[in-house]
Protein backbone atom coordinates (compact mmCIF):
# COMPACT_ATOMS: atom_id res chain seq x y z
CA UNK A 1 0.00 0.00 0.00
CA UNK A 2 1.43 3.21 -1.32
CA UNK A 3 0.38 6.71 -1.01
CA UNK A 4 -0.86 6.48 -4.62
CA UNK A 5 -3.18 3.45 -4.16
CA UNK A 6 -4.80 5.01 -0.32
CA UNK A 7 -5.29 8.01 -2.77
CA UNK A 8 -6.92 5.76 -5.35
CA UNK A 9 -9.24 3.59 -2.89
CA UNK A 10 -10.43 6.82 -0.84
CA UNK A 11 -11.59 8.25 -4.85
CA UNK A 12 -13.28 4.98 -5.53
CA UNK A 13 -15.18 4.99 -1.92
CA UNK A 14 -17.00 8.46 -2.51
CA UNK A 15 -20.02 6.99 -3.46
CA UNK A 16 -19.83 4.01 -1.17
CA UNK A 17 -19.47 6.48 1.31
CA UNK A 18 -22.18 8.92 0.73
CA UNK A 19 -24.68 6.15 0.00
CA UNK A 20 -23.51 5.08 3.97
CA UNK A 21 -23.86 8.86 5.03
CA UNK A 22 -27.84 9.20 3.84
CA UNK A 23 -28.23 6.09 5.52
CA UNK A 24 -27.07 7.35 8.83
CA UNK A 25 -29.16 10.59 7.54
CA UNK A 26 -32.13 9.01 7.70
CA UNK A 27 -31.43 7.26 10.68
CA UNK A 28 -31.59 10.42 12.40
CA UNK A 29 -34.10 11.89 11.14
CA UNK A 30 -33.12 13.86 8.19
CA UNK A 31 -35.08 12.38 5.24
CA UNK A 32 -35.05 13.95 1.52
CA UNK A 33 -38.32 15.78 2.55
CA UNK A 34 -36.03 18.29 4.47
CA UNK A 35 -34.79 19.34 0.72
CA UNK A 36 -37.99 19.93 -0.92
CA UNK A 37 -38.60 23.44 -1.98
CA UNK A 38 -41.22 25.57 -4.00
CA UNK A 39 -41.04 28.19 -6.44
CA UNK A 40 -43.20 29.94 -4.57
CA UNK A 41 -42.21 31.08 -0.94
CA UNK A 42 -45.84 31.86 0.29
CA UNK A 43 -46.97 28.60 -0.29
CA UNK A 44 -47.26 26.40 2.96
CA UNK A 45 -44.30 23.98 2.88
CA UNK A 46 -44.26 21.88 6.03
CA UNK A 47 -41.30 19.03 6.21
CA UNK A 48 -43.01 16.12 8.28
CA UNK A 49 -39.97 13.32 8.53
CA UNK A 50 -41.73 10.24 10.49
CA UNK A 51 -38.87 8.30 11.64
CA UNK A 52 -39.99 4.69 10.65
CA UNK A 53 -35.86 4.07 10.08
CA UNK A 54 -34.86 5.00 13.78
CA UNK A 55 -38.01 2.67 14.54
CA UNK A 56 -36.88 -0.67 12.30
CA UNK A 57 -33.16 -0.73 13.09
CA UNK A 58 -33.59 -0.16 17.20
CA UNK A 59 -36.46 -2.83 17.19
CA UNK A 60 -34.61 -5.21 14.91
CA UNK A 61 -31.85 -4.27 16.50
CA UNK A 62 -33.16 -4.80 19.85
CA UNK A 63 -34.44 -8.01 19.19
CA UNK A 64 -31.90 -9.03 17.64
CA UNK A 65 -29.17 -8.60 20.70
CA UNK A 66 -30.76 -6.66 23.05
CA UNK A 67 -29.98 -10.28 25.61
CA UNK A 68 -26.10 -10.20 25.72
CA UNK A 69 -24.41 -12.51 23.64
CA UNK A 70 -22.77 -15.65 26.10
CA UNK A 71 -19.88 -17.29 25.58
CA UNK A 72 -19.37 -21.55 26.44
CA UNK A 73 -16.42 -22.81 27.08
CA UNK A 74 -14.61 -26.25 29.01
CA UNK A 75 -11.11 -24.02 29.37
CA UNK A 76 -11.95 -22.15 32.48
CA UNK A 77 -8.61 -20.25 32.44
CA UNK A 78 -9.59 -18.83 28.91
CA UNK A 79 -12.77 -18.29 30.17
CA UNK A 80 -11.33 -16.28 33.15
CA UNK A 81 -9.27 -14.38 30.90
CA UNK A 82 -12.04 -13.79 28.05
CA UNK A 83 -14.12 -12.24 30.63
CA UNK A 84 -11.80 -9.74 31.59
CA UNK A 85 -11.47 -8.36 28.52
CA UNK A 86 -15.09 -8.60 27.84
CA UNK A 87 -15.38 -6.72 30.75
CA UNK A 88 -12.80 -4.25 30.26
CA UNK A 89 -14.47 -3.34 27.05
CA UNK A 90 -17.94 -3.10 28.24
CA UNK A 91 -18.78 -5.68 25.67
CA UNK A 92 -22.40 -6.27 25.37
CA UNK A 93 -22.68 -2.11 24.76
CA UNK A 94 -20.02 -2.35 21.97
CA UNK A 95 -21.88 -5.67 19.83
CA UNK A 96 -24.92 -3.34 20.37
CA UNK A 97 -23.17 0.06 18.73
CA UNK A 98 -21.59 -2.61 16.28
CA UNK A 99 -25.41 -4.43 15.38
CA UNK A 100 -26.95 -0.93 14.98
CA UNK A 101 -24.59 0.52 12.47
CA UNK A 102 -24.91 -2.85 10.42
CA UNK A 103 -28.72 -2.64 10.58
CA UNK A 104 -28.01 1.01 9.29
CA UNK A 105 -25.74 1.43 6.40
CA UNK A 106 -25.21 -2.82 6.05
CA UNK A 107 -21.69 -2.79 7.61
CA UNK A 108 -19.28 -2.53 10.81
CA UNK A 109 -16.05 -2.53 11.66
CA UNK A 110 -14.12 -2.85 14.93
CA UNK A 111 -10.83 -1.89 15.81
CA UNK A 112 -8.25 -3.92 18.03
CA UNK A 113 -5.61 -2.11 19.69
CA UNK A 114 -3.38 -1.90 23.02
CA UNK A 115 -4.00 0.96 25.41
CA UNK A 116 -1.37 2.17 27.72
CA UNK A 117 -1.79 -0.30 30.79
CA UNK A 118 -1.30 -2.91 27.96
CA UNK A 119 -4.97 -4.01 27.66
CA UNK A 120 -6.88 -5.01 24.94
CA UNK A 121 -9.15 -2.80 23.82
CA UNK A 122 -11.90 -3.33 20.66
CA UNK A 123 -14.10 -0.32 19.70
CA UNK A 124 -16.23 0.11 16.51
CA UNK A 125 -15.31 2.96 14.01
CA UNK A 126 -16.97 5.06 11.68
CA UNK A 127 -18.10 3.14 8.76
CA UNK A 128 -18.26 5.90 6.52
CA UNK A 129 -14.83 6.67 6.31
CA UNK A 130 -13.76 2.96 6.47
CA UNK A 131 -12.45 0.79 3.81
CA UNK A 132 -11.59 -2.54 3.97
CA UNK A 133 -9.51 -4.20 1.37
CA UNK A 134 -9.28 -8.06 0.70
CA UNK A 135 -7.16 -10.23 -1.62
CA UNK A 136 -8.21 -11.98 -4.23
CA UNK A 137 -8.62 -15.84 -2.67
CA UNK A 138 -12.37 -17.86 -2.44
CA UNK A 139 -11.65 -17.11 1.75
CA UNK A 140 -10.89 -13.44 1.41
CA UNK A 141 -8.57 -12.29 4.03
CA UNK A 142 -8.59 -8.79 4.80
CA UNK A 143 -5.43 -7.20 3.73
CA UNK A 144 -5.41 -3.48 4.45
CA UNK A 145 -7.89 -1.21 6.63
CA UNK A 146 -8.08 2.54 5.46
CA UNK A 147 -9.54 5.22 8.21
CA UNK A 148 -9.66 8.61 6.35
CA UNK A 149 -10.73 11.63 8.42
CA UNK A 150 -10.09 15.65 8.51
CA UNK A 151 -8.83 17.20 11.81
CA UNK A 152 -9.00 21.22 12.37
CA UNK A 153 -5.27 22.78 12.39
CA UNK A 154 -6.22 25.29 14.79
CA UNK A 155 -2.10 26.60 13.50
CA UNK A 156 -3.18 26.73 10.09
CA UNK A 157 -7.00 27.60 10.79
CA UNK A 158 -7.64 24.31 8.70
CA UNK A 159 -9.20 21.30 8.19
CA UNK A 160 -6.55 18.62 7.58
CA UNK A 161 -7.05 15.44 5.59
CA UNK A 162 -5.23 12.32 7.98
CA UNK A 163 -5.14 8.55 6.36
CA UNK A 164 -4.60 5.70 8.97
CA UNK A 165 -3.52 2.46 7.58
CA UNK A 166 -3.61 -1.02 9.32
CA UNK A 167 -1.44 -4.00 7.47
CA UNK A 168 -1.36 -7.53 8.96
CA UNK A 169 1.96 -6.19 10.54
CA UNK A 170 2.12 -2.25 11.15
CA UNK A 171 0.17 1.01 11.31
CA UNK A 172 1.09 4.16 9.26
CA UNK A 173 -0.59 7.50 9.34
CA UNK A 174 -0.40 9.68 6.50
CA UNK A 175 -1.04 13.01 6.33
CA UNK A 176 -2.51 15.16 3.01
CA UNK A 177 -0.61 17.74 2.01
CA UNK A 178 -1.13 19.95 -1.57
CA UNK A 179 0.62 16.94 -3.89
CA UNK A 180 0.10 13.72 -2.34
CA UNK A 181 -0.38 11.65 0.77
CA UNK A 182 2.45 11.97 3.45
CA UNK A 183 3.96 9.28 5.92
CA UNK A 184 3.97 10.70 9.51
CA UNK A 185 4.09 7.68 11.47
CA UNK A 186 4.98 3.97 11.48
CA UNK A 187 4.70 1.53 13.89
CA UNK A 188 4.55 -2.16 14.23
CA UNK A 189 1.93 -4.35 15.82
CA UNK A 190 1.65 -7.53 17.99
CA UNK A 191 -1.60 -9.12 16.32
CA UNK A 192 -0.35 -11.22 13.49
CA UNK A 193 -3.21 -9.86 11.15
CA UNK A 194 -5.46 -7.28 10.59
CA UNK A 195 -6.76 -5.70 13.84
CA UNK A 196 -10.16 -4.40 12.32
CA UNK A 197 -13.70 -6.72 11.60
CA UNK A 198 -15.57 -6.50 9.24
CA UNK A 199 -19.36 -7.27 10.50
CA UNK A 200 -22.20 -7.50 7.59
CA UNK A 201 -25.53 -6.97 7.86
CA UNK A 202 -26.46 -9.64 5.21
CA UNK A 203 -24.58 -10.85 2.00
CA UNK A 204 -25.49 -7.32 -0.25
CA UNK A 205 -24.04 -4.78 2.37
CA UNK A 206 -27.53 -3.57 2.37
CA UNK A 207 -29.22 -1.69 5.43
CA UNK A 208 -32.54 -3.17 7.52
CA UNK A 209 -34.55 -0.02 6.15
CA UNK A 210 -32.70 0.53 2.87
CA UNK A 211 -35.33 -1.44 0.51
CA UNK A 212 -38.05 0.67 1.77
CA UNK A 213 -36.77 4.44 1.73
CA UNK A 214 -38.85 5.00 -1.13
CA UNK A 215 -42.08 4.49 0.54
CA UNK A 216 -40.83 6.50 3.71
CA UNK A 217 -40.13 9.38 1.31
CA UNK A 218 -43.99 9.04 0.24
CA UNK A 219 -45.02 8.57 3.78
CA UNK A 220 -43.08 11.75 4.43
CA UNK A 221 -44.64 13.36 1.32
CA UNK A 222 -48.36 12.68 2.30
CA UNK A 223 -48.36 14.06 6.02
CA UNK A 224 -46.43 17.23 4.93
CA UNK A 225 -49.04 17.51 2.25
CA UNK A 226 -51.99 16.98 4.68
CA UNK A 227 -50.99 19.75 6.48
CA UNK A 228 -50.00 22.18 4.22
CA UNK A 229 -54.15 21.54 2.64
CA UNK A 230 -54.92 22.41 6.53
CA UNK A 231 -52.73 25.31 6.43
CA UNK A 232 -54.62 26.48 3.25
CA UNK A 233 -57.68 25.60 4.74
CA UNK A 234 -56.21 27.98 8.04
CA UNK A 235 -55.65 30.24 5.17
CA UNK A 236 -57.89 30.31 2.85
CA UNK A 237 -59.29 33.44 0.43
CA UNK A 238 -62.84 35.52 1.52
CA UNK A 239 -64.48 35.58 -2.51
CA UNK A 240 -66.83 38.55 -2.30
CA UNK A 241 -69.27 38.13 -4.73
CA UNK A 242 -71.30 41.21 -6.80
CA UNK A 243 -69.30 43.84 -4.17
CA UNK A 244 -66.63 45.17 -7.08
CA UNK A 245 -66.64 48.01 -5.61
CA UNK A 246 -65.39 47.33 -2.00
CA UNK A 247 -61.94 48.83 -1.06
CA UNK A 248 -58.96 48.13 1.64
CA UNK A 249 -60.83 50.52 3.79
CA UNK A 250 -63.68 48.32 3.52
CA UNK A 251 -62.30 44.86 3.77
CA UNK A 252 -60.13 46.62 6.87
CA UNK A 253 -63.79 47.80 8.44
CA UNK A 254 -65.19 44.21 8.06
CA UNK A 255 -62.09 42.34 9.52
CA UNK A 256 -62.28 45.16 12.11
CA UNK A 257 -66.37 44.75 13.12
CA UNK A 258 -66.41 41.14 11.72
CA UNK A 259 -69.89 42.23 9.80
CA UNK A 260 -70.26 41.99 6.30
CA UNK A 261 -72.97 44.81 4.67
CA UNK A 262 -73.96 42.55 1.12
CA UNK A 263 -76.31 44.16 -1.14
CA UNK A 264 -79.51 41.92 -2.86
CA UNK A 265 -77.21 39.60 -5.57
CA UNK A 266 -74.05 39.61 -3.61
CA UNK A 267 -72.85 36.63 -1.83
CA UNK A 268 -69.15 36.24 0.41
CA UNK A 269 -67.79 32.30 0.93
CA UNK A 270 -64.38 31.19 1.73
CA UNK A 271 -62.52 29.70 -1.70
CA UNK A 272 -61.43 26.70 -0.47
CA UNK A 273 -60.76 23.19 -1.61
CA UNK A 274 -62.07 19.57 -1.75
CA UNK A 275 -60.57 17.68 0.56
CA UNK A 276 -60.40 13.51 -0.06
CA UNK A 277 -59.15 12.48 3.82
CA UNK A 278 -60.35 9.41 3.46
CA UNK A 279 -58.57 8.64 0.11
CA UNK A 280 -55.49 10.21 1.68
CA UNK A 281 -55.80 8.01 5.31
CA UNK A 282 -56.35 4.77 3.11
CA UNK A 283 -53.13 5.38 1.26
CA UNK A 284 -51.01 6.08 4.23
CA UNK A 285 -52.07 2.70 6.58
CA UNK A 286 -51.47 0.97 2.84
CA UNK A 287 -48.25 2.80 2.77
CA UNK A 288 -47.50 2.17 6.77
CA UNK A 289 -48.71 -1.57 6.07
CA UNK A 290 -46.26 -1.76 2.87
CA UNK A 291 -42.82 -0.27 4.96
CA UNK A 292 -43.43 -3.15 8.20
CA UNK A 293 -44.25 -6.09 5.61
CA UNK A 294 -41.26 -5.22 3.51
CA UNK A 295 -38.74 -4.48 6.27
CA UNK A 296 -39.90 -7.62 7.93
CA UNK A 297 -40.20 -5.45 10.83
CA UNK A 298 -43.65 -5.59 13.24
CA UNK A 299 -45.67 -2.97 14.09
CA UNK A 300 -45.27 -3.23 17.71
CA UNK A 301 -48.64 -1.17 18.32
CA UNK A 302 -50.93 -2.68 16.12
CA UNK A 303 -53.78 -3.96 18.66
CA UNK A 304 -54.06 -7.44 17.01
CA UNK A 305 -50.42 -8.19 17.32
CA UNK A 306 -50.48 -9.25 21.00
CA UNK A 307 -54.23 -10.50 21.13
CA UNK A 308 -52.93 -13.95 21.10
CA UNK A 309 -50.42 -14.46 24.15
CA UNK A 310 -49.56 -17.88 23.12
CA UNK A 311 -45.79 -17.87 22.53
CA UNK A 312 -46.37 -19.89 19.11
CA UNK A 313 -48.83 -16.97 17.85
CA UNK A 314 -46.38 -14.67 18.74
CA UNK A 315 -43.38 -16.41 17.20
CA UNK A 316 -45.33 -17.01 13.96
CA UNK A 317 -46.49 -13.19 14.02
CA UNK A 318 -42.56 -12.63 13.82
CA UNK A 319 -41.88 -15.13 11.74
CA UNK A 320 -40.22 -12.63 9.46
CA UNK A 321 -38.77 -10.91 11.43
CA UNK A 322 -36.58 -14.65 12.99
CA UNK A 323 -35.80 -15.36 9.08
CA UNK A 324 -34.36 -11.66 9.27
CA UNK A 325 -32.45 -11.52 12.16
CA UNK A 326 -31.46 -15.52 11.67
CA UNK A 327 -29.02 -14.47 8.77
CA UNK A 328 -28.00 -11.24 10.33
CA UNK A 329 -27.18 -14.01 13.71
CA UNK A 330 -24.62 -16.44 11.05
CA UNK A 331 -22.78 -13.04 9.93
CA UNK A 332 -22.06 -11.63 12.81
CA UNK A 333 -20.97 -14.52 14.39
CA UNK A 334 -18.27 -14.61 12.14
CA UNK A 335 -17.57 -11.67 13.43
CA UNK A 336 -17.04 -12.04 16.80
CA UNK A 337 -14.98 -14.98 16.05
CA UNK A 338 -12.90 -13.53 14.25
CA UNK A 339 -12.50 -10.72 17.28
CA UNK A 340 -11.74 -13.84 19.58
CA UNK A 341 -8.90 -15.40 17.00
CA UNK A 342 -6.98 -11.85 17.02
CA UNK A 343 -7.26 -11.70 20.63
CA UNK A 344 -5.94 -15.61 20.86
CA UNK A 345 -3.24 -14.49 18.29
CA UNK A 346 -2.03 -11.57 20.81
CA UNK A 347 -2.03 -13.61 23.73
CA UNK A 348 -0.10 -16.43 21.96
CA UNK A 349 2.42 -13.52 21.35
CA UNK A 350 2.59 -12.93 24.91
CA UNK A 351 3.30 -16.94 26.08
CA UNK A 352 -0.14 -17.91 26.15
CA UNK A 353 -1.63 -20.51 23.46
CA UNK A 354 -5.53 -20.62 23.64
CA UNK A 355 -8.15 -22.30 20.55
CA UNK A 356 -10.84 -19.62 20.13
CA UNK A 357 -12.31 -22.70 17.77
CA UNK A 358 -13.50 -24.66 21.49
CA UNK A 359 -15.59 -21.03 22.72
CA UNK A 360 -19.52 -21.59 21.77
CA UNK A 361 -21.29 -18.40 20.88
CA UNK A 362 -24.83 -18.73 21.84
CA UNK A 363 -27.39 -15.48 21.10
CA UNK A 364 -30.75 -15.32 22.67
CA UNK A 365 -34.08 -13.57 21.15
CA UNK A 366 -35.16 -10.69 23.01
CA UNK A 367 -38.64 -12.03 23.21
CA UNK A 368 -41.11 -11.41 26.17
CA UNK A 369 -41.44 -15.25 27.55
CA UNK A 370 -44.36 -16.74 29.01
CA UNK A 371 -42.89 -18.98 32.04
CA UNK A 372 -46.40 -20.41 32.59
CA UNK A 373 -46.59 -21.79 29.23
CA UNK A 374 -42.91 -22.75 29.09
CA UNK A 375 -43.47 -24.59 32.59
CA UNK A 376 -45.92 -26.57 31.46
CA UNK A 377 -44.31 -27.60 28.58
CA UNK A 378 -41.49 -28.98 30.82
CA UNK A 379 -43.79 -30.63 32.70
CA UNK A 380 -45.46 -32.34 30.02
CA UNK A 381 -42.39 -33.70 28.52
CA UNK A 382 -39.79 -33.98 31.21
CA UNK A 383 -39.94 -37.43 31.93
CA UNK A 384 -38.33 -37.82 28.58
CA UNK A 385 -35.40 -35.28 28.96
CA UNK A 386 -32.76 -35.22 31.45
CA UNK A 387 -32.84 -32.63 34.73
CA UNK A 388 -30.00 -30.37 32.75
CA UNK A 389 -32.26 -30.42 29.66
CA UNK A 390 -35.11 -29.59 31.10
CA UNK A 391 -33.03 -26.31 32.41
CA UNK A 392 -31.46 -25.10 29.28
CA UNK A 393 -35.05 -25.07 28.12
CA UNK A 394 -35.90 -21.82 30.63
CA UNK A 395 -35.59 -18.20 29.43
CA UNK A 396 -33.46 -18.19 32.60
CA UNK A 397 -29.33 -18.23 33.18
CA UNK A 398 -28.91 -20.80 35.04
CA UNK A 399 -25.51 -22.40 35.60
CA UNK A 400 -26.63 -26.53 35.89
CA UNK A 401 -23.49 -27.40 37.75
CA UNK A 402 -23.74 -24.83 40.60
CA UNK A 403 -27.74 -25.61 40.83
CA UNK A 404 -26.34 -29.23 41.49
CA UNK A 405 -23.90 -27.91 43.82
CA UNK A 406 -26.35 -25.97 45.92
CA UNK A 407 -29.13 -28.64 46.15
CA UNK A 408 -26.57 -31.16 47.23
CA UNK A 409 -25.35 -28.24 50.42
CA UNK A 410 -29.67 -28.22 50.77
CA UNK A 411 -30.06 -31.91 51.39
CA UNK A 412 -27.05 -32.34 53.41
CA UNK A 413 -28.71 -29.20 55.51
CA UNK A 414 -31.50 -31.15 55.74
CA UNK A 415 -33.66 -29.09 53.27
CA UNK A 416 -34.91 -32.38 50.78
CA UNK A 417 -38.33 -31.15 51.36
CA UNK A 418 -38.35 -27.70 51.59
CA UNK A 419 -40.84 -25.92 49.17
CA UNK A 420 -40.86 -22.22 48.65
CA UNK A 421 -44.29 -20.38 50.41
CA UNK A 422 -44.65 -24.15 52.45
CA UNK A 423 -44.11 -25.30 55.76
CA UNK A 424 -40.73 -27.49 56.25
CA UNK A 425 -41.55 -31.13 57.46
C-alpha cells in the first residue's frame, strides 16, 4: 500500500461512502423531505420526517441482541481471561453500537488495539470513512484497513485530511498535504493480522430499512401535504361576490367589526378546496402496512399483534422478522470470532496458546417469555429429557453445575423437602 493506491481507494469509496452517510441521515431523522422546496415562498411547505428508520433498526436491533451474547467454554482459564477483557471493554454495549450501524448502512467494523496499561481494547469505528480491502482468494482475508478523516489545524485555521492504515503487521498514518499523501508515522503491531472486523448486515451490504426508503419518502410526502391543505384551509381566500366596488378601507372595516354589509345579488364564501381524507388516510395505513411487511419489521402497536399471548402466535407473528435476524445471527458470528482469534493471536504472542475454535457463541431472542406456558411444557415432557435439559429449556441463566452444587449443600442441611411459600416437614 502506497500513497498512490490510499489516494486511489479513498476516490473509488466516494459513493460508497455517501450512499452510507444518507443512511445514517435518515437514521436520524433527516429524510429527503427536508430538501424539498417551491417556487413559490408563500406557499405552505411543512417538512413532516416520520422516523420509521430509527423505529426498524432499534427494534430489529433490539431483538436481535438486546440479551447479551454468552460465551461456552470447558477451558476455564480462557474463560477467566475472556471475561476480563469482555469486561474491560464493556462488551455487550459495543456488539450493540456494532449491530446498529450494520442494521443502518449494512456494515461494521471494529478496531483492536493496546492501550497504555497494555490491555486489549476493541471499539467500533466510523463506517463511513472505512475501507476494507481483501485479496483476491475464495476465503478473502482482509489485507489493508483505510480510516480517512479531517482534523481542524487550529495553527493553520484548517481542516486537515489524515489517512490511517492497518497491514497484517504495522500502522502508518499519513497526512494530506497539496501533492500527495504523506507518511507521519509507522509503527509495528503484535496481532499477526489485521486488527479491524468487518461485520455484515447480510450478503449485499444492504441496510434493515434501505429497501423501503422509497415508501418513507412518500409517507413523508403525504403528512407534509396533509398539512400544508390544513394550512390552506387555516388560510384560505374571503371571494366577495357582486361587491366590485369594495376597497382596503372596507375589507379593513369588516375584519375590524367582523360584519359583512352585502347588497340583494351579492354573496361572500371562503374559496377553499375539496378535501379527499379518506382517500389520503387509506393510502397512508397501505403505505405504513407496505414499509413493516417489507422491512420484515412488526408494528409493535398494532392492537391485534399481541391479542394472542400464546408464545407460538407470537413467534409465527414474527416469523419474518426470525428469518431476518437468523441471517444477520450467522454473519455476525463470524464476526465475533474472528474478534476472539486476534485476541488468541495476541495472547499467543505474549506466552499464552488458547483455541478460540473450542468457545460456543450462543445469542438469545429478546422475546417477552411466558414462564407459565414454558413450565408446562417442561412438565409435560420432562420425563423424557434429562434434569440439565429440562433447564437449558428456561428463558433463565442458570448455571446446571452450581444448581447441582447448591441442592446437594440443601439436602445435606437437611432441606430435601423444603418448598418455597410451604411449611418445612
Amino acid at each position: 500500500m502506497n500513497p498512490t493506491l490510499i489516494g486511489r481507494y479513498i476516490e473509488h469509496n466516494r459513493v460508497e461512502a455517501a450512499r452510507r452517510a444518507n443512511l445514517f441521515n435518515y437514521y436520524n431523522g433527516k429524510h429527503a423531505i427536508a430538501n424539498r422546496h417551491y417556487e413559490d415562498d408563500t406557499k405552505p411547505n411543512n417538512k413532516i420526517t416520520n422516523p420509521y428508520p430509527h423505529y426498524i433498526t432499534d427494534t430489529i436491533t433490539g431483538y436481535f441482541i438486546g440479551e447479551p451474547v454468552t460465551y461456552k467454554m470447558l477451558d476455564a482459564e480462557l474463560n477467566n481471561t475472556l471475561a476480563a477483557i469482555m469486561k474491560y471493554n464493556d462488551e455487550a454495549s459495543e456488539n450493540a453500537e456494532l449491530a446498529k450501524c450494520c442494521s443502518v448502512c449494512g456494515v461494521a467494523y471494529e478496531m483492536l488495539w493496546i492501550d497504555a496499561e497494555g490491555e486489549i481494547r476493541f471499539t467500533n469505528v466510523n463506517p463511513i470513512d472505512g475501507i476494507a480491502i481483501y485479496d483476491t482468494d475464495i476465503d478473502p482475508e482482509m489485507l489493508y484497513f483505510l480510516r480517512y478523516y479531517k482534523d481542524y489545524d487550529i495553527v493553520s485555521n484548517q481542516d486537515v485530511e489524515y489517512v490511517e492504515c492497518y497491514s497484517r503487521n504495522d500502522y502508518r498514518l499519513y497526512r494530506r498535504s497539496v501533492a500527495a499523501y504523506e507518511l507521519v508515522e509507522q509503527r509495528a503491531h503484535s496481532f499477526g493480522m489485521v486488527p479491524v472486523i468487518e461485520y455484515k448486515n447480510n450478503a449485499e451490504l444492504s441496510g434493515d430499512f434501505e429497501l423501503v426508503i422509497s415508501l418513507i419518502d412518500a409517507y413523508d410526502a403525504m403528512e407534509s401535504d396533509n398539512v400544508n391543505d390544513a394550512d390552506y384551509l387555516a388560510d384560505a381566500y374571503l371571494m366577495l361576490k357582486g361587491m366590485m366596488g369594495t376597497t382596503s378601507d372596507d375589507i379593513a372595516a369588516m375584519k375590524q367589526n367582523r360584519v359583512l354589509l352585502l347588497e340583494n345579488d351579492s354573496d361572500a364564501a371562503w374559496l377553499t378546496k375539496n378535501i379527499n381524507d379518506s382517500q389520503s388516510e387509506n393510502m397512508k395505513v397501505r403505505i405504513d402496512r407496505d414499509i413493516h411487511k417489507l422491512s420484515f419489521c412488526p408494528d409493535l402497536s398494532d392492537e391485534n399483534f399481541a391479542s394472542n399471548a400464546s408464545g407460538v402466535a407470537i413467534r409465527y407473528k414474527l416469523l419474518g422478522l426470525e428469518n431476518l435476524t437468523a441471517k444477520k445471527e450467522s454473519l455476525f458470528k463470524k464476526g465475533l470470532q474472528k474478534r476472539l482469534e486476534i485476541i488468541c493471536n495476541y495472547l499467543a504472542m505474549l506466552g499464552t496458546a488458547y483455541d478460540y475454535t473450542t468457545v460456543e457463541i450462543v445469542f438469545t431472542r429478546n422475546l417477552p417469555t411466558n414462564l407459565e406456558e414454558v413450565a408446562t411444557t417442561i412438565n409435560q415432557i420432562g420425563h423424557l429429557l434429562s434434569e440439565e435439559t429440562q433447564l437449558s429449556m428456561l428463558p433463565l441463566d442458570i448455571d446446571y453445575a452450581a444448581e447441582q452444587e447448591r441442592k446437594k449443600a440443601e439436602k445435606e442441611a437437611g432441606y430435601d423437602d423444603y418448598v418455597i411459600g410451604g411449611d418445612v416437614e
